[in-house]
PDB file of N, CA and C in Angstrom:
ATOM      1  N   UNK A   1       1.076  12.520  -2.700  1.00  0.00           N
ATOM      2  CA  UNK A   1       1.318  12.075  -1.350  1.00  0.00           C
ATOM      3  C   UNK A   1       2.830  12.050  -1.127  1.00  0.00           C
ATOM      4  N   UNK A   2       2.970  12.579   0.016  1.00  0.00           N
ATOM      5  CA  UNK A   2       4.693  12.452  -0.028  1.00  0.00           C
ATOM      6  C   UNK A   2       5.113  11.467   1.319  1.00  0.00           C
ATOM      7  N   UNK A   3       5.917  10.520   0.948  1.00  0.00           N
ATOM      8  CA  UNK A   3       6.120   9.383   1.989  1.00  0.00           C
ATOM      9  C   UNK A   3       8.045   9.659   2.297  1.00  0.00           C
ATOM     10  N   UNK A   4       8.459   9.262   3.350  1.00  0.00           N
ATOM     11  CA  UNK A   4       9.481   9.221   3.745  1.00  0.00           C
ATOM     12  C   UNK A   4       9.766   7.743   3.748  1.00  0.00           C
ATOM     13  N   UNK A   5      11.627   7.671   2.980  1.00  0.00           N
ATOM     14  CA  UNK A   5      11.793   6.043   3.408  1.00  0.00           C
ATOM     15  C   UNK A   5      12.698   6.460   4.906  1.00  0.00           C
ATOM     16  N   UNK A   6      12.296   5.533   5.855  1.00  0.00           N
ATOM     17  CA  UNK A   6      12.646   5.820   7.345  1.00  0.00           C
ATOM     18  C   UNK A   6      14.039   4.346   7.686  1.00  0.00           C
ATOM     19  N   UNK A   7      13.476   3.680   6.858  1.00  0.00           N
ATOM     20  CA  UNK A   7      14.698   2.605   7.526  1.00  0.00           C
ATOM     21  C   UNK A   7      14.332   1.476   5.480  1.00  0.00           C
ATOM     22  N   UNK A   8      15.949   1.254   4.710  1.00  0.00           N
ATOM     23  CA  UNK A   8      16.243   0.341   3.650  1.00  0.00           C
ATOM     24  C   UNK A   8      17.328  -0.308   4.148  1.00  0.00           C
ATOM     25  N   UNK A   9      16.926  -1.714   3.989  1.00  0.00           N
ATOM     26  CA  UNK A   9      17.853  -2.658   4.094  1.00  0.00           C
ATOM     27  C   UNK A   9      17.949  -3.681   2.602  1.00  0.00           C
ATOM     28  N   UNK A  10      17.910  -4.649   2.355  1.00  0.00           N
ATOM     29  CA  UNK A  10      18.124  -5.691   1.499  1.00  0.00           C
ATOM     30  C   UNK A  10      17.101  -6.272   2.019  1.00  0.00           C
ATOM     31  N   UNK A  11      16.320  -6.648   3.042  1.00  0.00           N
ATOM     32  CA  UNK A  11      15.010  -7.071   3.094  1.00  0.00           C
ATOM     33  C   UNK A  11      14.522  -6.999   4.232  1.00  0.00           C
ATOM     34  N   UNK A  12      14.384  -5.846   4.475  1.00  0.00           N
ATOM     35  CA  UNK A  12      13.280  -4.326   4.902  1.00  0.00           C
ATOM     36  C   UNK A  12      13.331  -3.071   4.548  1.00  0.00           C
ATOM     37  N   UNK A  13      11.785  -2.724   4.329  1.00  0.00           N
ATOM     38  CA  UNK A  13      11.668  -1.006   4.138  1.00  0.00           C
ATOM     39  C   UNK A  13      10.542  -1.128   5.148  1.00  0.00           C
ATOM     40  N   UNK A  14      10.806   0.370   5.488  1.00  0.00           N
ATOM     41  CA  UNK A  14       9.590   1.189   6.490  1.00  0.00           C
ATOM     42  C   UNK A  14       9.525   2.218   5.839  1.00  0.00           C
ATOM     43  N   UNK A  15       8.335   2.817   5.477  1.00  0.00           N
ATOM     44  CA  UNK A  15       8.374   4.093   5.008  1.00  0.00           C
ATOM     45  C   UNK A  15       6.961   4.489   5.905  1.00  0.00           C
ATOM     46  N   UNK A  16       7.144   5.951   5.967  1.00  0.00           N
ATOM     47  CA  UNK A  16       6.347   6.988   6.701  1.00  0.00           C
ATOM     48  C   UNK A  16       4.985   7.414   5.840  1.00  0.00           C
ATOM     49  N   UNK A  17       3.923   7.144   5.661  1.00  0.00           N
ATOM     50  CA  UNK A  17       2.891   8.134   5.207  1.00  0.00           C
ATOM     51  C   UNK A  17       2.457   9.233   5.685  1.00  0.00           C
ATOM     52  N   UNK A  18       1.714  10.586   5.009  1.00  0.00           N
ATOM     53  CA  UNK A  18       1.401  11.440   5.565  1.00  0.00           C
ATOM     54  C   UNK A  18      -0.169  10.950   6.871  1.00  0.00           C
ATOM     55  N   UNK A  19      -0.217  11.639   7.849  1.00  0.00           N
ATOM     56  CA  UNK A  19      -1.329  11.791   8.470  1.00  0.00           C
ATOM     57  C   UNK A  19      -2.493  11.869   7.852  1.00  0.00           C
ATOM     58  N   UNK A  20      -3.568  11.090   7.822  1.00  0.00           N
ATOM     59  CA  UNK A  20      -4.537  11.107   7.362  1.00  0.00           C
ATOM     60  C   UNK A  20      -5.151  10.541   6.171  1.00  0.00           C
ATOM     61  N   UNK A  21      -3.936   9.764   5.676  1.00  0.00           N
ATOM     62  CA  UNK A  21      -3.618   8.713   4.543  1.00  0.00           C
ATOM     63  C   UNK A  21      -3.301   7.551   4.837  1.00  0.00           C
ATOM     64  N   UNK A  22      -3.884   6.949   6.058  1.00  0.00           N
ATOM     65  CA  UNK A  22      -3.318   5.921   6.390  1.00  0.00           C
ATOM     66  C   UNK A  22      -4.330   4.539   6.637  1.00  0.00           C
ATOM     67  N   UNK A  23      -5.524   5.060   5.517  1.00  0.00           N
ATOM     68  CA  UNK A  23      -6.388   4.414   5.322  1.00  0.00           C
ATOM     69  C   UNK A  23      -5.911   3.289   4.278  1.00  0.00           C
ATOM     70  N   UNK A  24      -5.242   4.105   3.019  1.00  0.00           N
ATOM     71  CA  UNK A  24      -4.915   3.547   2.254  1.00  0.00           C
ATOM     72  C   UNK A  24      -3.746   2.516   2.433  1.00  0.00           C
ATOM     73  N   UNK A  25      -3.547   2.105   3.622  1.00  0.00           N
ATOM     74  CA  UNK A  25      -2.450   1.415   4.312  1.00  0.00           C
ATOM     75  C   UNK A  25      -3.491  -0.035   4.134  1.00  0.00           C
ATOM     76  N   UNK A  26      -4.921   0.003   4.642  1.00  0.00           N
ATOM     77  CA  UNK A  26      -4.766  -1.178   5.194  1.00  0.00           C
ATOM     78  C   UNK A  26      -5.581  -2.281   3.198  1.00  0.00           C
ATOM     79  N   UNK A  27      -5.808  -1.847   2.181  1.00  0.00           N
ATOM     80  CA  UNK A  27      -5.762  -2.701   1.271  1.00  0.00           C
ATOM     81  C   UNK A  27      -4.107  -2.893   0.557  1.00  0.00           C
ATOM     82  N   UNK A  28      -3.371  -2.125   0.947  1.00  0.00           N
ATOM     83  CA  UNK A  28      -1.710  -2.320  -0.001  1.00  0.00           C
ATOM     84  C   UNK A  28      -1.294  -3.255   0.949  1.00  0.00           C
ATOM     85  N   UNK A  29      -1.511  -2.977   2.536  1.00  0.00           N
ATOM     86  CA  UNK A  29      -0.672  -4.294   3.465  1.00  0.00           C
ATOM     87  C   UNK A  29      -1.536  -5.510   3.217  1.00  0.00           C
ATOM     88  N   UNK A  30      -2.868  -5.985   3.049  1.00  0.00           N
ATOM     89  CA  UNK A  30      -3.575  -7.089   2.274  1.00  0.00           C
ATOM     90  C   UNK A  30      -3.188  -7.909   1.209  1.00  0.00           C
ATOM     91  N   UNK A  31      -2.679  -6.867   0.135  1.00  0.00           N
ATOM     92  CA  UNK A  31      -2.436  -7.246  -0.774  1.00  0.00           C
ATOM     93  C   UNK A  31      -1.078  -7.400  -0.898  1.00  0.00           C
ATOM     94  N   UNK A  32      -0.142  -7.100  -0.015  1.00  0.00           N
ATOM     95  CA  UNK A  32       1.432  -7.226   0.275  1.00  0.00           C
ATOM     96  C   UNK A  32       1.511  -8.526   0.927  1.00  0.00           C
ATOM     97  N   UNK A  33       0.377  -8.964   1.708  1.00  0.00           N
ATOM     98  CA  UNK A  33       0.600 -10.427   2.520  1.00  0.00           C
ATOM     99  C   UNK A  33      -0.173 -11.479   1.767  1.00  0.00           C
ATOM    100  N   UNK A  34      -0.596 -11.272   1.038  1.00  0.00           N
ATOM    101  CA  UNK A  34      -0.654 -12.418  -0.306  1.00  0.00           C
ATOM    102  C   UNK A  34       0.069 -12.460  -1.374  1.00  0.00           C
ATOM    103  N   UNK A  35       1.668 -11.685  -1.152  1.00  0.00           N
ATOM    104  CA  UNK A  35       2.790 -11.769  -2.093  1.00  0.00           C
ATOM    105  C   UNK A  35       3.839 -13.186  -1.148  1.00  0.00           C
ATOM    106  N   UNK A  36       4.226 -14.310  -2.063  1.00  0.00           N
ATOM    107  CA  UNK A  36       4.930 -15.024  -1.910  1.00  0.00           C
ATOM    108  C   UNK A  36       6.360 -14.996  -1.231  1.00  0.00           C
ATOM    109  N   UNK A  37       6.984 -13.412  -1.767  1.00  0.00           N
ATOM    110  CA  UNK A  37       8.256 -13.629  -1.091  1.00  0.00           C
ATOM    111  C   UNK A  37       7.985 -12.438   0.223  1.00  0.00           C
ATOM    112  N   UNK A  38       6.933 -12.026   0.176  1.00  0.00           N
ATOM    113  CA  UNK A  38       6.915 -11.117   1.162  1.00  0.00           C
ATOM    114  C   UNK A  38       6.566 -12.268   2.869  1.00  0.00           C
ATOM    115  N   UNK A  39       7.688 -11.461   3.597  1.00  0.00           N
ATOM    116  CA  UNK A  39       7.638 -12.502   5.126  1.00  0.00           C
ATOM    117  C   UNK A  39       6.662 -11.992   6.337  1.00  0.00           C
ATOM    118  N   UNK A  40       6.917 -10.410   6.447  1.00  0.00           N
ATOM    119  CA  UNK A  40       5.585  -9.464   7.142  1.00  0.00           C
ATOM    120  C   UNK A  40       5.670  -8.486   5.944  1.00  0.00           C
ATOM    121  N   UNK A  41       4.317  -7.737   6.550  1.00  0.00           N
ATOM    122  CA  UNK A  41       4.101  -6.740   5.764  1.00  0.00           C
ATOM    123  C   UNK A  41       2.797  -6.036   7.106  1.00  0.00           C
ATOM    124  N   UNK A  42       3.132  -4.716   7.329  1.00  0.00           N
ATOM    125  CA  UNK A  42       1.953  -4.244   8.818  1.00  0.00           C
ATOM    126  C   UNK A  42       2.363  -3.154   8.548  1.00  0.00           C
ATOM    127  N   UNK A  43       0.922  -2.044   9.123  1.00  0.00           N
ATOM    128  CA  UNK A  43       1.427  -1.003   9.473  1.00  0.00           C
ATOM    129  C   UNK A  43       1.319  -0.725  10.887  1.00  0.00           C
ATOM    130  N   UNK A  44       1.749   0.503  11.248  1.00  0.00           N
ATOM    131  CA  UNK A  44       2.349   0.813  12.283  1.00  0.00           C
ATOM    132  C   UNK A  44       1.512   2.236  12.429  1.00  0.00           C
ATOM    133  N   UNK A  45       0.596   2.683  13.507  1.00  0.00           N
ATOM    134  CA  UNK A  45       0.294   3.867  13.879  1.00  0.00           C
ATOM    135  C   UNK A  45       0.653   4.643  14.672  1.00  0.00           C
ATOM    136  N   UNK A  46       1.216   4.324  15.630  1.00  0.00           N
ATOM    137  CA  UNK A  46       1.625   4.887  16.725  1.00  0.00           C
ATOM    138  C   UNK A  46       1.090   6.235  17.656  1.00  0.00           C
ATOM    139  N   UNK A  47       1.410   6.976  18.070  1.00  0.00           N
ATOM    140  CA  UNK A  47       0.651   8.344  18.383  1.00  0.00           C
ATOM    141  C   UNK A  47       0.035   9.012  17.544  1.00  0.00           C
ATOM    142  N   UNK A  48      -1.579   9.377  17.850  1.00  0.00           N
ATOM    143  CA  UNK A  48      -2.355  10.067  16.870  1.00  0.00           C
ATOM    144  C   UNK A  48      -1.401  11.183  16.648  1.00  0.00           C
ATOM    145  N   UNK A  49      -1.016  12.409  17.682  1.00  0.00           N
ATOM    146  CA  UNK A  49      -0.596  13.661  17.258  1.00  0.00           C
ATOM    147  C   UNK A  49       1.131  13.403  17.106  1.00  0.00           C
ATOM    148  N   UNK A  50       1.640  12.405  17.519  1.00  0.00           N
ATOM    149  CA  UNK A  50       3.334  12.847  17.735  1.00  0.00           C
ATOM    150  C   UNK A  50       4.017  12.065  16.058  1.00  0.00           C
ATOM    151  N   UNK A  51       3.251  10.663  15.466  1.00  0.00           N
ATOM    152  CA  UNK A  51       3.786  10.005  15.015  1.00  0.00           C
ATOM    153  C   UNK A  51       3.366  10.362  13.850  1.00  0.00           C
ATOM    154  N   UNK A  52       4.009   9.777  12.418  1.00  0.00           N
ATOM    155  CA  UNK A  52       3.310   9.168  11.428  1.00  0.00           C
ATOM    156  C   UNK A  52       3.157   7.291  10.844  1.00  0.00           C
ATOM    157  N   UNK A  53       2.226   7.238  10.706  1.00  0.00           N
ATOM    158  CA  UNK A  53       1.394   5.992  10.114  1.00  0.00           C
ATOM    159  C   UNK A  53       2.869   5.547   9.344  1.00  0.00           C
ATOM    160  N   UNK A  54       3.386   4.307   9.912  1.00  0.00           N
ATOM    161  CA  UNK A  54       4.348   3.466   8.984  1.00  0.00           C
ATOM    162  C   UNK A  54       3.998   1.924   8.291  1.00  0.00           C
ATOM    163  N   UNK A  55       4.234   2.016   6.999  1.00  0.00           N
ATOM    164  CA  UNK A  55       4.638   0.607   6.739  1.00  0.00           C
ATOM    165  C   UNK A  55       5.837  -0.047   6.766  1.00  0.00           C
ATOM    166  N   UNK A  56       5.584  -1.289   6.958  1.00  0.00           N
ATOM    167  CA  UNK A  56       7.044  -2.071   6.991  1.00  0.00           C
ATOM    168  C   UNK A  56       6.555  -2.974   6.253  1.00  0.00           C
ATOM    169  N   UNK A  57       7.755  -3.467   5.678  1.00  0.00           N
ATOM    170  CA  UNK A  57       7.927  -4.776   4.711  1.00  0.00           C
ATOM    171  C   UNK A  57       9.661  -5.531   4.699  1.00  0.00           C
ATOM    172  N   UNK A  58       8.676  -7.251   4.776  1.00  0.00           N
ATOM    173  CA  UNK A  58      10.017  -7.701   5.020  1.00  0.00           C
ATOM    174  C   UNK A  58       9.975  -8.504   4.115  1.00  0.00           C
ATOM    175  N   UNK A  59      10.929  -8.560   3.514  1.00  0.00           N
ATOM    176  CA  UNK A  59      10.781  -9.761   2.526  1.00  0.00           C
ATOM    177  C   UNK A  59      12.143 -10.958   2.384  1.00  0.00           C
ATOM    178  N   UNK A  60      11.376 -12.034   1.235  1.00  0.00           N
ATOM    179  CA  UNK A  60      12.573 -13.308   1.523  1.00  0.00           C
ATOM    180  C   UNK A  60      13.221 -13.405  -0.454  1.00  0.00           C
ATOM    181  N   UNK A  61      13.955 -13.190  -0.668  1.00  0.00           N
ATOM    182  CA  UNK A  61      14.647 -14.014  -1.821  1.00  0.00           C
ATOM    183  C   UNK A  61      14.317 -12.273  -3.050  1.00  0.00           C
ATOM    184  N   UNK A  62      13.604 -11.585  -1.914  1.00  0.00           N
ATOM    185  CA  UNK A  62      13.761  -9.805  -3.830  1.00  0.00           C
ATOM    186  C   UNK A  62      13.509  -8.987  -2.596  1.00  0.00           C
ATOM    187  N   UNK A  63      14.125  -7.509  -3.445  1.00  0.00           N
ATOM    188  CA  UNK A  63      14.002  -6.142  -2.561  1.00  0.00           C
ATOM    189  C   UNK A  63      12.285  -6.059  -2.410  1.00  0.00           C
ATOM    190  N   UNK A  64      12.429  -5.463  -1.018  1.00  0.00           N
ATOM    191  CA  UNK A  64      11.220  -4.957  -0.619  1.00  0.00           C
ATOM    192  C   UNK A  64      10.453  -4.013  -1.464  1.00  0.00           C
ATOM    193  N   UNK A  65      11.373  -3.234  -1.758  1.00  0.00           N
ATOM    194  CA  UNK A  65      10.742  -1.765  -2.948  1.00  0.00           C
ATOM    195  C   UNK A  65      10.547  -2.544  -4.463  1.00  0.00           C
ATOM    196  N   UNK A  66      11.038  -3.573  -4.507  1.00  0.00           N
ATOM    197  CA  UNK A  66      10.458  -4.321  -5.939  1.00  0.00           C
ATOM    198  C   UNK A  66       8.891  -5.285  -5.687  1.00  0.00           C
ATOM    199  N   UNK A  67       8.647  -5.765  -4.651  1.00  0.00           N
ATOM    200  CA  UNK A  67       7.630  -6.374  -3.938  1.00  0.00           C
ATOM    201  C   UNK A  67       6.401  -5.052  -4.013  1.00  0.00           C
ATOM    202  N   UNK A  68       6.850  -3.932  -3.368  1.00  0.00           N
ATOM    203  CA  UNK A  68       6.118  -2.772  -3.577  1.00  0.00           C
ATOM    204  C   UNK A  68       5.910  -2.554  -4.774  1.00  0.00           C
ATOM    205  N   UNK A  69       6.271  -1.788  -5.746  1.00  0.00           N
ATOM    206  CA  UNK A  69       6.170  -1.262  -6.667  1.00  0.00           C
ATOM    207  C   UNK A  69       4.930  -2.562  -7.718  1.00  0.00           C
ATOM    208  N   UNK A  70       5.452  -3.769  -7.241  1.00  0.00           N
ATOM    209  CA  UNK A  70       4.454  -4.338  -8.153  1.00  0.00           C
ATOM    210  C   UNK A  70       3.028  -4.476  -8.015  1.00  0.00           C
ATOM    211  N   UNK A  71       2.762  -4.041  -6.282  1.00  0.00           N
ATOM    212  CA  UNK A  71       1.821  -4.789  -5.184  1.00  0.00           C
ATOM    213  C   UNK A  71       0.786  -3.371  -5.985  1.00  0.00           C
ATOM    214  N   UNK A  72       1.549  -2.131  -5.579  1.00  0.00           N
ATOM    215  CA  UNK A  72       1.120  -1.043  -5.938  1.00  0.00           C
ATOM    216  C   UNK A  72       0.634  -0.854  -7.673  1.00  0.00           C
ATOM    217  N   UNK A  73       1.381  -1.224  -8.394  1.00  0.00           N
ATOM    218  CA  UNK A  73       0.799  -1.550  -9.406  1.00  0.00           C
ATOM    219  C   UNK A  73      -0.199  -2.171  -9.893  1.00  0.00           C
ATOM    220  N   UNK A  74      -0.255  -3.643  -9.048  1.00  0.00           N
ATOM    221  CA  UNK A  74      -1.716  -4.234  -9.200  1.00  0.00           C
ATOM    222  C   UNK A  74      -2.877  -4.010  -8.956  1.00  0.00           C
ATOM    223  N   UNK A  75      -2.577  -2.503  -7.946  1.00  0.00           N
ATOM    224  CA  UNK A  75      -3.640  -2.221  -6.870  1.00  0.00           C
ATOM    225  C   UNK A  75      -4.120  -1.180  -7.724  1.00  0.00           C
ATOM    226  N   UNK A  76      -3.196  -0.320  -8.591  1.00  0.00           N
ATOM    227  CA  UNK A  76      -3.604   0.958  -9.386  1.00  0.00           C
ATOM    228  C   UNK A  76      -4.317   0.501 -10.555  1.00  0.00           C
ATOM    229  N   UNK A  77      -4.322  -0.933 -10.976  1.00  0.00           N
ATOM    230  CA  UNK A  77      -4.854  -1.539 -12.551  1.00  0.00           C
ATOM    231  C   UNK A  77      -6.161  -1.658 -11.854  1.00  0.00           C
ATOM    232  N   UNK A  78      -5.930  -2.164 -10.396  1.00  0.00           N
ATOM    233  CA  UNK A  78      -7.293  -2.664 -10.371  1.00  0.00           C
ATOM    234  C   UNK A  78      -8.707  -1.853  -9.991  1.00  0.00           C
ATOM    235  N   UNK A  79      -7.972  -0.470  -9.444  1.00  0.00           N
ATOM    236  CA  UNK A  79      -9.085   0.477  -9.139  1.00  0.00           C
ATOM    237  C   UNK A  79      -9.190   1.181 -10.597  1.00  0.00           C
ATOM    238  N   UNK A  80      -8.376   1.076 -11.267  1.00  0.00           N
ATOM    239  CA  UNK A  80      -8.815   1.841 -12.620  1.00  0.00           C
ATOM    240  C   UNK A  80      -9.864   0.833 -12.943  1.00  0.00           C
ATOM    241  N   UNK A  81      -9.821  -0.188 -12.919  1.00  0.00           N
ATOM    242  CA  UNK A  81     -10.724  -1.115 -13.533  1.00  0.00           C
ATOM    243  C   UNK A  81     -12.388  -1.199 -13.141  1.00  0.00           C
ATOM    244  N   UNK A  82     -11.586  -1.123 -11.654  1.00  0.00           N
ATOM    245  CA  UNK A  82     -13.292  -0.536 -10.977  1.00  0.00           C
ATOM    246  C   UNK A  82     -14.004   0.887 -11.195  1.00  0.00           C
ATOM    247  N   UNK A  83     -13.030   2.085 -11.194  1.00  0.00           N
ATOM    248  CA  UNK A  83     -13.313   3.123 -11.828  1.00  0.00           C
ATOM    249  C   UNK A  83     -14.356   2.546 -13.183  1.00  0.00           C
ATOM    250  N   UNK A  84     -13.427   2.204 -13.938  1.00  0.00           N
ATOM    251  CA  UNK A  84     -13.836   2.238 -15.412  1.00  0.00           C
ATOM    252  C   UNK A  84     -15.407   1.448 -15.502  1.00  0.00           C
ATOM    253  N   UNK A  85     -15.823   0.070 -14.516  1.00  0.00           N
ATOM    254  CA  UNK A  85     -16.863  -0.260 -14.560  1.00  0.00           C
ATOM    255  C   UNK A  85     -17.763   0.728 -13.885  1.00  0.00           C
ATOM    256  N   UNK A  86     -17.629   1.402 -13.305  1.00  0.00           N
ATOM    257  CA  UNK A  86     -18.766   1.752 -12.385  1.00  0.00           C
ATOM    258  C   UNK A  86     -19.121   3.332 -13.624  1.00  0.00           C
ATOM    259  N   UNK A  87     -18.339   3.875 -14.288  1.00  0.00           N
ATOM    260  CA  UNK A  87     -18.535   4.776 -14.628  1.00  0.00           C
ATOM    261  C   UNK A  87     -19.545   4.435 -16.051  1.00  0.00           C
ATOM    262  N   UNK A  88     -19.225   3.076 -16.586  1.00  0.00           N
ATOM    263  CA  UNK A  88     -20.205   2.112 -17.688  1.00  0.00           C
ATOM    264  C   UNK A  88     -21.761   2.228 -16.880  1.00  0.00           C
ATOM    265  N   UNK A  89     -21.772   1.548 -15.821  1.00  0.00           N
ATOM    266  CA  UNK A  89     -23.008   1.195 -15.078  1.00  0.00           C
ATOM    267  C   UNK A  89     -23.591   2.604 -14.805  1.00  0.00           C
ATOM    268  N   UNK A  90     -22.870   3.564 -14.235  1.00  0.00           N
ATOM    269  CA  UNK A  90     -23.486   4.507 -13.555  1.00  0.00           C
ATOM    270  C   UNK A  90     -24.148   5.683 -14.620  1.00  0.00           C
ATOM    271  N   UNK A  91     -23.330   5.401 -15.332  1.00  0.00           N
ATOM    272  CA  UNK A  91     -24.471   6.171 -16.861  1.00  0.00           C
ATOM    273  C   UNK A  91     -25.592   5.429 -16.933  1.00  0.00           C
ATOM    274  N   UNK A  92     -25.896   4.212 -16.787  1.00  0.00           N
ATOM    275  CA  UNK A  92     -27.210   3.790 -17.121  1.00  0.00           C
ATOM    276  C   UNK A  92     -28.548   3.781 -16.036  1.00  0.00           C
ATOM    277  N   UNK A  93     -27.894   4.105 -14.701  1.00  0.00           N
ATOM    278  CA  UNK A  93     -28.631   4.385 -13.968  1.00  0.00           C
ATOM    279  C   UNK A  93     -29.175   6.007 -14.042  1.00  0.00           C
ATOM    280  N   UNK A  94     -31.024   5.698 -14.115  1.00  0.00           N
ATOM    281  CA  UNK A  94     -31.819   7.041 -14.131  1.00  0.00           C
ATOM    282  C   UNK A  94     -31.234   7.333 -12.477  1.00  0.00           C
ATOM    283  N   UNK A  95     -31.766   8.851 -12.400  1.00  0.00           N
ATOM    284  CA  UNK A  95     -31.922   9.682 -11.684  1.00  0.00           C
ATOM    285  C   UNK A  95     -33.354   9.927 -11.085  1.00  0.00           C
TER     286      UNK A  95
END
């Protein structure tokens, strides 16, 4: 996936997702607004054909891209995890 950073500050990032990936926006902004130092966290759609799907993140007391990187991390342990159960279970289910 290739994302654009559109606007870094010391506490804000917006970055751009591609079109049609902007599903995956709405469990990372969930899980970005049950981070402590994070202040907003939303995305942004704007025009179906002119725009692309943005997140923003604002945060209080750490960089935004460190808030990310961990949010995203928790989110990648945890679908591996679900991966990994369902692929246990789903062998045991007949056909």
């Amino acid at each position: 996936m290739e994302i654009r950073v559109v606007e870094k500050e010391h506490d804000l990032l917006r970055i751009e997702v591609p079109k049609g990936e902007e599903t995956l926006l709405v469990p990372l902004v969930e899980a970005l607004q049950r981070e402590e130092k994070v202040v907003e966290a939303r995305y942004l759609l704007g025009h179906p054909y002119l725009d692309r799907p943005t997140l923003q993140i604002r945060t209080k007391g750490e960089k935004p891209q460190q808030v990310l990187k961990r949010v995203l991390k928790d989110l990648t342990d945890l679908y591996d995890d679900l991966l990994a159960d369902f692929e246990k279970k789903a062998d045991k289910v007949k056909a």
